[in-house]
N, C-alpha and C. Protein backbone atom coordinates (compact mmCIF):
# COMPACT_ATOMS: atom_id res chain seq x y z
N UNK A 1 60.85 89.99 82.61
CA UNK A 1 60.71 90.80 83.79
C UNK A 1 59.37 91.54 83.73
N UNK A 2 58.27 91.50 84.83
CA UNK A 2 57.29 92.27 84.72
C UNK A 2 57.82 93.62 85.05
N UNK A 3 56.61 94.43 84.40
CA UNK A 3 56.86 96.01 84.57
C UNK A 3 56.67 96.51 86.02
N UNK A 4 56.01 95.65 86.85
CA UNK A 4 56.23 96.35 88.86
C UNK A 4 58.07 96.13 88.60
N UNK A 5 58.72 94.49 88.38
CA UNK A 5 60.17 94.99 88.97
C UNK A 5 60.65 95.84 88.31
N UNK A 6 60.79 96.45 86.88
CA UNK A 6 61.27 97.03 86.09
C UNK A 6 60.92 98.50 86.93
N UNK A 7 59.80 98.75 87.26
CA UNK A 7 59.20 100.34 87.73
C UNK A 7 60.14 100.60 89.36
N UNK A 8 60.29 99.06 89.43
CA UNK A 8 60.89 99.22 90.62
C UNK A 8 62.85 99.29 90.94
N UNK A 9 62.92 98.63 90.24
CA UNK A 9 64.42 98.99 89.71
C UNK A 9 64.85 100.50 89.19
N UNK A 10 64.25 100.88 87.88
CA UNK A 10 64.04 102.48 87.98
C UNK A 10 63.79 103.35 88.74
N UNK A 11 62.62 103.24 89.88
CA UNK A 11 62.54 104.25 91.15
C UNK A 11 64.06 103.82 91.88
N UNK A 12 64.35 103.00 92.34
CA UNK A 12 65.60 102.77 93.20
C UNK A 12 66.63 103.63 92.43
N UNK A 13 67.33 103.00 91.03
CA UNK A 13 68.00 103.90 90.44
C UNK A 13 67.96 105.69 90.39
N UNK A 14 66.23 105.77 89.87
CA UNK A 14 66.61 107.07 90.31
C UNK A 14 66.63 107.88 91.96
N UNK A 15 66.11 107.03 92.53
CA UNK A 15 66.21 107.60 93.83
C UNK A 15 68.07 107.70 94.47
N UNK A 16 68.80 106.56 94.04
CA UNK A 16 70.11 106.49 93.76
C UNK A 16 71.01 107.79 93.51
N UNK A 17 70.40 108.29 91.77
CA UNK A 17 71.10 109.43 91.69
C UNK A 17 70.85 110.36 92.54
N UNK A 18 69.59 110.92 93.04
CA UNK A 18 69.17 112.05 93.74
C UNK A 18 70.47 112.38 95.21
N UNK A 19 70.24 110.87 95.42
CA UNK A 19 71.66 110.74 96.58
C UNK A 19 72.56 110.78 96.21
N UNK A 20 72.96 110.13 95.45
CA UNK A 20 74.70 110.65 94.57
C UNK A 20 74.58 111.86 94.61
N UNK A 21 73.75 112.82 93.76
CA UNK A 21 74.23 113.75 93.51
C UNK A 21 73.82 115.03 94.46
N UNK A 22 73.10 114.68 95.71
CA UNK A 22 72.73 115.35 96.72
C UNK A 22 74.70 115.50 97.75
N UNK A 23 75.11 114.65 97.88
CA UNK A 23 76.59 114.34 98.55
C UNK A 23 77.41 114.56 97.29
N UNK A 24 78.08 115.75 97.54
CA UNK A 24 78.54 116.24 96.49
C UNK A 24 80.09 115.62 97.17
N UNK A 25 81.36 115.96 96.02
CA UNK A 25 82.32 115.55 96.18
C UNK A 25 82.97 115.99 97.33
N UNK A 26 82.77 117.02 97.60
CA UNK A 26 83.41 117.38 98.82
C UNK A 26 83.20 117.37 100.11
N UNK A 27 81.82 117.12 100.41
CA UNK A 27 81.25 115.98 101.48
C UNK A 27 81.46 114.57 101.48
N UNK A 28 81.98 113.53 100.36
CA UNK A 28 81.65 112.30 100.33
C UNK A 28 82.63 111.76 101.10
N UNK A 29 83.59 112.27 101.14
CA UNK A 29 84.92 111.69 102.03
C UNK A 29 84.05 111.86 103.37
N UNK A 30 83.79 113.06 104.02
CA UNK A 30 83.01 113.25 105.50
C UNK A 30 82.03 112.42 105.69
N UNK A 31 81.42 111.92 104.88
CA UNK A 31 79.95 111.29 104.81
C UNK A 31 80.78 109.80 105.47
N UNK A 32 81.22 109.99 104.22
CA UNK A 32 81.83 108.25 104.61
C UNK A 32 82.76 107.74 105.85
N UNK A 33 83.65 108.94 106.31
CA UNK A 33 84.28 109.05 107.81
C UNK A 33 83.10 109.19 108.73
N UNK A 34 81.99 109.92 108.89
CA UNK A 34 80.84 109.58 110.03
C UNK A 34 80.76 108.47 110.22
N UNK A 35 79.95 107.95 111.42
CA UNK A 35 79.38 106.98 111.67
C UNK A 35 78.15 106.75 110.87
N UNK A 36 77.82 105.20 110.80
CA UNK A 36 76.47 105.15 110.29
C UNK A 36 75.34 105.00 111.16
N UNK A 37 74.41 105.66 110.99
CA UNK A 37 73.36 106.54 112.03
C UNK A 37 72.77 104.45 112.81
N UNK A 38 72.36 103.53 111.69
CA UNK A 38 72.26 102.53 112.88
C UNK A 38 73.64 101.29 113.20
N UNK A 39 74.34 101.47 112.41
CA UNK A 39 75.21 100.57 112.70
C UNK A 39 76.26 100.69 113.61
N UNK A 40 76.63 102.40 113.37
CA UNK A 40 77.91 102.31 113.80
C UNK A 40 79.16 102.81 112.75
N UNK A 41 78.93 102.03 112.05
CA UNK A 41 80.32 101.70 111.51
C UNK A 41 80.78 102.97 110.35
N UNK A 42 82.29 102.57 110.34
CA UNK A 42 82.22 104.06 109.62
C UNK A 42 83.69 103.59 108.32
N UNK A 43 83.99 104.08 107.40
CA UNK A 43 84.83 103.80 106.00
C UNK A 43 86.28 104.65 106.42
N UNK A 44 87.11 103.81 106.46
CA UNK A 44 88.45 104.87 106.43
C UNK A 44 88.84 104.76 105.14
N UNK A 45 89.60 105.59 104.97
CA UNK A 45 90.19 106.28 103.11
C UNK A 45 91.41 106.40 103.89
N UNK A 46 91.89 105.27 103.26
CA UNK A 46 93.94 105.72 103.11
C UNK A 46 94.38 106.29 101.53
N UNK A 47 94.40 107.70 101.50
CA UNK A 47 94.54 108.21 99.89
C UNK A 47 95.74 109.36 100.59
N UNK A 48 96.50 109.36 99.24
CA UNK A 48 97.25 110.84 99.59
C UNK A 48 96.79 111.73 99.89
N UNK A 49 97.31 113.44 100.25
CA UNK A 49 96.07 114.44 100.54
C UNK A 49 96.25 114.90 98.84
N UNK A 50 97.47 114.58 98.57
CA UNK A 50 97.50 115.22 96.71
C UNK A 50 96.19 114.39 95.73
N UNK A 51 95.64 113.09 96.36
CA UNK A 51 94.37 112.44 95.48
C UNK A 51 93.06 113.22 95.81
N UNK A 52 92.87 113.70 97.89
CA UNK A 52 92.04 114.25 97.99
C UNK A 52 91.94 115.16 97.51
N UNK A 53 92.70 116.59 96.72
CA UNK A 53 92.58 117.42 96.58
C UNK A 53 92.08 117.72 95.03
N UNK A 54 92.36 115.92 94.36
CA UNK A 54 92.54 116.09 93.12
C UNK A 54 90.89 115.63 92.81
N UNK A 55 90.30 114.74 93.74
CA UNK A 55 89.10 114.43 93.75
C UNK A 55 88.17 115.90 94.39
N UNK A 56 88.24 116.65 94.95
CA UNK A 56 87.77 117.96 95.39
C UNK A 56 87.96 119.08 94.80
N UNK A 57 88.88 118.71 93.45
CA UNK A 57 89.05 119.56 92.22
C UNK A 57 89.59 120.86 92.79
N UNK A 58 90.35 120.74 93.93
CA UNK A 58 90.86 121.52 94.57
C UNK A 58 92.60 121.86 93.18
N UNK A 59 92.87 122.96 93.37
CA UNK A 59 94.37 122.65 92.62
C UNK A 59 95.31 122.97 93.25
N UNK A 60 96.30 121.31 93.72
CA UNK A 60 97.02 121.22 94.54
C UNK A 60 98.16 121.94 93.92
N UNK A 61 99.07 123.21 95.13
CA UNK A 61 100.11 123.66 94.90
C UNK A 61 101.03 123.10 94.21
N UNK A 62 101.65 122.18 94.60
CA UNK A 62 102.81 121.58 93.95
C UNK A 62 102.24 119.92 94.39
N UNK A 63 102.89 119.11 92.99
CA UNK A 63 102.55 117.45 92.99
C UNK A 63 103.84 117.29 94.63
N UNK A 64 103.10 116.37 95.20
CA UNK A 64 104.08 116.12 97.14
C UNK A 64 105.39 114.78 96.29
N UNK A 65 106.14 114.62 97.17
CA UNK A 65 107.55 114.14 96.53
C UNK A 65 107.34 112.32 96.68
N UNK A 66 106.23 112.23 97.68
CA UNK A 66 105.80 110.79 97.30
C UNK A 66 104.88 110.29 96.88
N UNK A 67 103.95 111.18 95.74
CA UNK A 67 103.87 110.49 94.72
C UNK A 67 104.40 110.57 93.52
N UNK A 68 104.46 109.09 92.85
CA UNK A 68 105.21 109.19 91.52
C UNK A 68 104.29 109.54 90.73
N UNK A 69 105.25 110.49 89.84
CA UNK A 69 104.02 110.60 88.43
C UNK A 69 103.53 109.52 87.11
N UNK A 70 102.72 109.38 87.11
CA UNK A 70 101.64 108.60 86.41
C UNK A 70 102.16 108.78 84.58
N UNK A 71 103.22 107.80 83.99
CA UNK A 71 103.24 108.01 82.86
C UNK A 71 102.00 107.06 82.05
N UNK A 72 101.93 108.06 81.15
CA UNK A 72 100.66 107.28 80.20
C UNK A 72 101.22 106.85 78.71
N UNK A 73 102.66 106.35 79.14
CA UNK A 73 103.17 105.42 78.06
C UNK A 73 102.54 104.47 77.68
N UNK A 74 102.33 103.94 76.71
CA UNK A 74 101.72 102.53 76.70
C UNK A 74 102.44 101.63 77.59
N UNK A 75 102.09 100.14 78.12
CA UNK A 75 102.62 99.64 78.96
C UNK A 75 102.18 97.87 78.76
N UNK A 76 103.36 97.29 79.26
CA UNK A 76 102.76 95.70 78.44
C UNK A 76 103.28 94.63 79.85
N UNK A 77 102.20 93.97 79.94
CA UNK A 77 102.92 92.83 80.70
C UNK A 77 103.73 91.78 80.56
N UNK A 78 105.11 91.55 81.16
CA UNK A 78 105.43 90.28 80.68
C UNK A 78 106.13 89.50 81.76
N UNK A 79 106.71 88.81 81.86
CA UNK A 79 107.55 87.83 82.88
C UNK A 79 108.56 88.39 83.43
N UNK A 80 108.62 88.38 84.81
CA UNK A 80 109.83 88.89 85.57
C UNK A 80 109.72 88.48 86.89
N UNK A 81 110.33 89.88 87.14
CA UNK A 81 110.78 89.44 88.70
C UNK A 81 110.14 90.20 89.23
N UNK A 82 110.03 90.07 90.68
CA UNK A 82 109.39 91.31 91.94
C UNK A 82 110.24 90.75 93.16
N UNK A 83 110.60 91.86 94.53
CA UNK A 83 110.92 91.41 95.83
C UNK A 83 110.02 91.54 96.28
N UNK A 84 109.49 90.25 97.18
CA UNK A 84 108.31 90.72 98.22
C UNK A 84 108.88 90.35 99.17
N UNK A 85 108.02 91.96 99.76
CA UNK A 85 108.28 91.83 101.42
C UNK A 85 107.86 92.06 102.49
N UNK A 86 106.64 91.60 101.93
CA UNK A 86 105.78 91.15 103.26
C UNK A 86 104.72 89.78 102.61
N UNK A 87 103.97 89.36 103.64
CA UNK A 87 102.89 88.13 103.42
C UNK A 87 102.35 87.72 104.86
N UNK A 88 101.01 88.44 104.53
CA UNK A 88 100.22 87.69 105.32
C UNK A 88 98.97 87.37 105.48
N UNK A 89 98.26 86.48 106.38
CA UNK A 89 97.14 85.98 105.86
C UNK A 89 96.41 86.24 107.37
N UNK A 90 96.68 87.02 108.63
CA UNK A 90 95.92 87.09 109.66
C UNK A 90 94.68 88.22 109.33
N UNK A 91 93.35 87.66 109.13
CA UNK A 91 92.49 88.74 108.95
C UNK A 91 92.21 90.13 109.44
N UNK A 92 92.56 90.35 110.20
CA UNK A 92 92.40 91.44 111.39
C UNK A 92 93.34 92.33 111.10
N UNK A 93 94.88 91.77 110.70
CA UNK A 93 95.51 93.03 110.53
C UNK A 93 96.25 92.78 109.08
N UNK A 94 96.35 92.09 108.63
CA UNK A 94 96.75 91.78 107.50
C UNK A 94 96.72 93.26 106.21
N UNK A 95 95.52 93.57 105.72
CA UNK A 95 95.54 94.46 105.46
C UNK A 95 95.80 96.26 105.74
N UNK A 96 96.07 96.24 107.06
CA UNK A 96 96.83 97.44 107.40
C UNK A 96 97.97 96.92 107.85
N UNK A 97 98.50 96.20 107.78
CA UNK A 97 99.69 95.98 107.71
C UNK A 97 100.86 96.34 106.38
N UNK A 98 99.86 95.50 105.71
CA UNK A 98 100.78 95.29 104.17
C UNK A 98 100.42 97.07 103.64
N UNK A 99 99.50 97.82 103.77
CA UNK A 99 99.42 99.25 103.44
C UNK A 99 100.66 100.29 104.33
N UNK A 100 100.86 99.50 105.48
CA UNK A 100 102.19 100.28 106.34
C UNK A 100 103.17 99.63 105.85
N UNK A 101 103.40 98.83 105.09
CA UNK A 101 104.79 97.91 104.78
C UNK A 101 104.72 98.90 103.33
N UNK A 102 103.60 98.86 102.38
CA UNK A 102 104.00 100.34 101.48
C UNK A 102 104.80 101.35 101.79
N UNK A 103 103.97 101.56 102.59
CA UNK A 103 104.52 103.18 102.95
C UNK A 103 105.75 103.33 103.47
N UNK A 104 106.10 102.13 104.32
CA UNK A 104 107.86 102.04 104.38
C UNK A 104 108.55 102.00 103.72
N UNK A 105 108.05 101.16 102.67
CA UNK A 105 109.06 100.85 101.10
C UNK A 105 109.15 102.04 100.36
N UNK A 106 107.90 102.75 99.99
CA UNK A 106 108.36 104.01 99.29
C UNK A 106 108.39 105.44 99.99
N UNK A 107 108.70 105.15 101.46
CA UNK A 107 109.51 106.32 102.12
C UNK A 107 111.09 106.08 101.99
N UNK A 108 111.05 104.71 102.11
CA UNK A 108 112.73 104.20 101.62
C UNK A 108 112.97 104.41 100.39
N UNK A 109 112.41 103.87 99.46
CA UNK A 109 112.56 103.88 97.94
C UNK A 109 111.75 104.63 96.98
N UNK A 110 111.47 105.58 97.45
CA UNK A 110 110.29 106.88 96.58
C UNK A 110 109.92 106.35 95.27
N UNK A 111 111.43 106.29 94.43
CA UNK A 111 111.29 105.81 93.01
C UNK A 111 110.98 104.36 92.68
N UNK A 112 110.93 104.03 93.47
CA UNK A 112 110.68 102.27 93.16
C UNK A 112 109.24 101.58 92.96
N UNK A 113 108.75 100.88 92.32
CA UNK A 113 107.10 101.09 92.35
C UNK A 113 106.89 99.44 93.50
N UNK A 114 105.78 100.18 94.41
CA UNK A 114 105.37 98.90 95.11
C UNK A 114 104.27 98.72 95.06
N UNK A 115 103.70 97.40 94.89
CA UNK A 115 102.36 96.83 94.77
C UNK A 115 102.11 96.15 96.16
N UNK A 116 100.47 96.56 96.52
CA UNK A 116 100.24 95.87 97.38
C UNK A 116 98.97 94.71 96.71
N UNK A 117 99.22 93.42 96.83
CA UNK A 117 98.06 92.50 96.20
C UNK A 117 97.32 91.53 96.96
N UNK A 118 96.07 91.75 96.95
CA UNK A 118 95.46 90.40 97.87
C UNK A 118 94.93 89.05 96.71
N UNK A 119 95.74 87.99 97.15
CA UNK A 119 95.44 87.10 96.89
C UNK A 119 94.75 86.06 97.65
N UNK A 120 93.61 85.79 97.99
CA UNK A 120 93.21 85.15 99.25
C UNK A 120 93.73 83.88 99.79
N UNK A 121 94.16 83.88 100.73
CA UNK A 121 93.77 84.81 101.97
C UNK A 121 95.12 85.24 102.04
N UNK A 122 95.99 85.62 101.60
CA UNK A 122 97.21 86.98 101.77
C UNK A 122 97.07 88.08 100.81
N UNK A 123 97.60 88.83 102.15
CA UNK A 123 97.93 90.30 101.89
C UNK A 123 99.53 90.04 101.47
N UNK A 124 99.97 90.67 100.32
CA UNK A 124 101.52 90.52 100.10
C UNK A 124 101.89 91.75 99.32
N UNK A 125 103.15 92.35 99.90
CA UNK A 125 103.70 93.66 99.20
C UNK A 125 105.11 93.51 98.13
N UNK A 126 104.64 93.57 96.62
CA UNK A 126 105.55 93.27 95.81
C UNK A 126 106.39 94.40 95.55
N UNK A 127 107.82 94.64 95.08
CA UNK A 127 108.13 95.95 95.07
C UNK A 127 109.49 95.53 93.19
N UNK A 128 109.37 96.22 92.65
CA UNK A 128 110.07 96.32 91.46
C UNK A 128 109.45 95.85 89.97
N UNK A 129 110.22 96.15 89.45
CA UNK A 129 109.87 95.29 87.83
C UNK A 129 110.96 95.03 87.36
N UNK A 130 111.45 94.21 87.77
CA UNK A 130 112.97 93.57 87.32
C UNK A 130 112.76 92.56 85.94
N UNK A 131 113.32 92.61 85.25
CA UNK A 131 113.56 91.95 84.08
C UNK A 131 114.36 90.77 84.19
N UNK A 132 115.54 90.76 85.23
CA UNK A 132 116.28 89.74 85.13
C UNK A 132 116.43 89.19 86.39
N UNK A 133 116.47 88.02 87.01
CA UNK A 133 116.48 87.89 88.29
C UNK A 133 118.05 88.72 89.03
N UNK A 134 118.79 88.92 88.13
CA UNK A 134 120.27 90.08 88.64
C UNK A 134 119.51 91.47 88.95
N UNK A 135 118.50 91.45 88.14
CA UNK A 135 118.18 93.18 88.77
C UNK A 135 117.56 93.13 89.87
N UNK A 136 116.49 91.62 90.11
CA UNK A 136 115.76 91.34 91.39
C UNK A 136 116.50 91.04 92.41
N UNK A 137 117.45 91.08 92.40
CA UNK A 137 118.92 90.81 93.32
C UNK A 137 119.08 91.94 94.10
N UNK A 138 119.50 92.91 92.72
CA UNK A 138 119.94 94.01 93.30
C UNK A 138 118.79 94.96 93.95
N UNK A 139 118.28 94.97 93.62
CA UNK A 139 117.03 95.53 94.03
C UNK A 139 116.46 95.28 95.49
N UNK A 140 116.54 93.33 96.00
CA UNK A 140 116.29 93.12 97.53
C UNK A 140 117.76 93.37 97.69
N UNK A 141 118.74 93.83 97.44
CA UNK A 141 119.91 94.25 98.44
C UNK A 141 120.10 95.43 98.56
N UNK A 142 119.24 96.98 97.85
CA UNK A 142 118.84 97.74 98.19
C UNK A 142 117.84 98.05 99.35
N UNK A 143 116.62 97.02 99.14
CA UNK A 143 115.80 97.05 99.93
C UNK A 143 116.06 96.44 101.63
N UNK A 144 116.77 95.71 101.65
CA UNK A 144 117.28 94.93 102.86
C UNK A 144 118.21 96.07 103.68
N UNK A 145 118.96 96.92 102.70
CA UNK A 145 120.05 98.30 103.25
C UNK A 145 119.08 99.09 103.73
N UNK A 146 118.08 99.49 103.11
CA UNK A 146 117.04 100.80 103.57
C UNK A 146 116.07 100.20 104.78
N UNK A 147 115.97 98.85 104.69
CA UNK A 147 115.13 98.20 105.78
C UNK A 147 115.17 97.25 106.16
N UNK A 148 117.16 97.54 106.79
CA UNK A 148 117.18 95.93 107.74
C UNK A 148 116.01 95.00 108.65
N UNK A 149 115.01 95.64 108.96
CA UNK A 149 114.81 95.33 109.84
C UNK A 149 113.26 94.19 109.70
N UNK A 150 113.42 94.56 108.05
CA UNK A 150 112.59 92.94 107.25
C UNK A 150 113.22 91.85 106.99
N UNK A 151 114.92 92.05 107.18
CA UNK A 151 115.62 91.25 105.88
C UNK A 151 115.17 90.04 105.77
N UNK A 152 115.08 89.66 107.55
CA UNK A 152 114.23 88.18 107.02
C UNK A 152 113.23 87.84 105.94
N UNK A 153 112.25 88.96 106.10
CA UNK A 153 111.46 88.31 104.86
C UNK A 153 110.97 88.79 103.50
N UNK A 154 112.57 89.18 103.20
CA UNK A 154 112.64 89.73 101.56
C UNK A 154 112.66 88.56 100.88
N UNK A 155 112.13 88.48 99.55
CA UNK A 155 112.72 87.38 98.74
C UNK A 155 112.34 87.50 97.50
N UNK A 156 112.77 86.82 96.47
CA UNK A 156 112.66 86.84 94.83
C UNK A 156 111.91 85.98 94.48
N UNK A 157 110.57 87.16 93.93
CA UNK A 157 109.34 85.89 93.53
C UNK A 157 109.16 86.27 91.71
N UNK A 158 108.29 85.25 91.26
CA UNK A 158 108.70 85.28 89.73
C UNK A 158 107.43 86.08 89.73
N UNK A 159 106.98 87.11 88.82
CA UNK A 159 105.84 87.55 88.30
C UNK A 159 105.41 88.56 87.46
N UNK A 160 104.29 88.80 86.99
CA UNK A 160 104.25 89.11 85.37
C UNK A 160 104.47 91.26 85.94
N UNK A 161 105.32 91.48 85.37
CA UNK A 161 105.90 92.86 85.71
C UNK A 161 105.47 94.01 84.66
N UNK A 162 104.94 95.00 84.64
CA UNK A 162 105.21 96.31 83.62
C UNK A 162 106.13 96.73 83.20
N UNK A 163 106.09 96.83 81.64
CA UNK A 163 107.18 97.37 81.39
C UNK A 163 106.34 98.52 79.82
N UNK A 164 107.30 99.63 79.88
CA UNK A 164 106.99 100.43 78.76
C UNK A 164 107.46 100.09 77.75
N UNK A 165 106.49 100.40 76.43
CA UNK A 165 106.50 100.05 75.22
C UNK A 165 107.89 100.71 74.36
N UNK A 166 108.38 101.97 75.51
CA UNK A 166 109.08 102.74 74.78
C UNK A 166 110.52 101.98 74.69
């Protein structure tokens, strides 16, 4: 590499931080909700307000009742089960879709952990860590009670699940 790109990579970098650290944390969410001065376009943030507050080093009153708390057990992957219940692959809404199919599942099931995963080209919302396909059973016949109104498209898919070391 000659020393112009090298001098030039370094000015960018540091011109980089000056902006990082000019948009401090508690502007960066606003920054990024504006518009952009030629495009237009602007970043939505789907985060709890308990993440915003935690990123704004704000100290939130009390942890809110939907989120779960974060154990820092060790944790291992291995073979199981999941219900998914949703899948889709239409670009346009696909991804706010499967983020509202979250939020249904753990307004229904608070305690239950749901994954949302893109595998291209689907958006698909996995929900449990079943060990045995009997617990993945029970689990879409919970989920089907709290939200008839998927039942069609619950179902038992095989995949590598968390589980604690403890």
């Amino acid at each position: 590499m000659s020393k112009l790109v090298i001098n030039r990579i370094l000015t960018i970098f540091a011109l980089s931080l000056l902006v990082i650290q000019s948009v401090m944390p508690q502007h960066l969410l606003s920054v990024l909700a504006s518009p952009d001065s030629s495009t237009g376009a602007t970043v939505k943030v789907y985060q709890s307000q308990f993440i915003t507050d935690l990123a704004l080093k704000n100290e939130p009153e009390t942890q809110p009742q939907d989120v779960a708390t974060v154990s820092l057990a060790p944790t291992k992957e291995v073979p199981g089960f999941r219900v998914q219940v949703f899948s889709n692959n239409v670009p346009k809404t696909a991804k706010t879709e499967a983020f509202a199919m979250q939020d249904a599942v753990l307004e229904a099931l608070p305690n239950t952990p749901v994954y949302v995963v893109f595998t291209s080209p689907f958006w698909k919302v996995r929900v449990g860590n079943c060990k045995t396909r009997t617990e993945a059973q029970e689990l879409k016949q919970q989920i089907t009670n709290a939200l008839p109104q998927i039942k069609q498209d619950v179902y038992i898919v095989r995949d590598s699940i968390l589980l604690s070391d403890q």
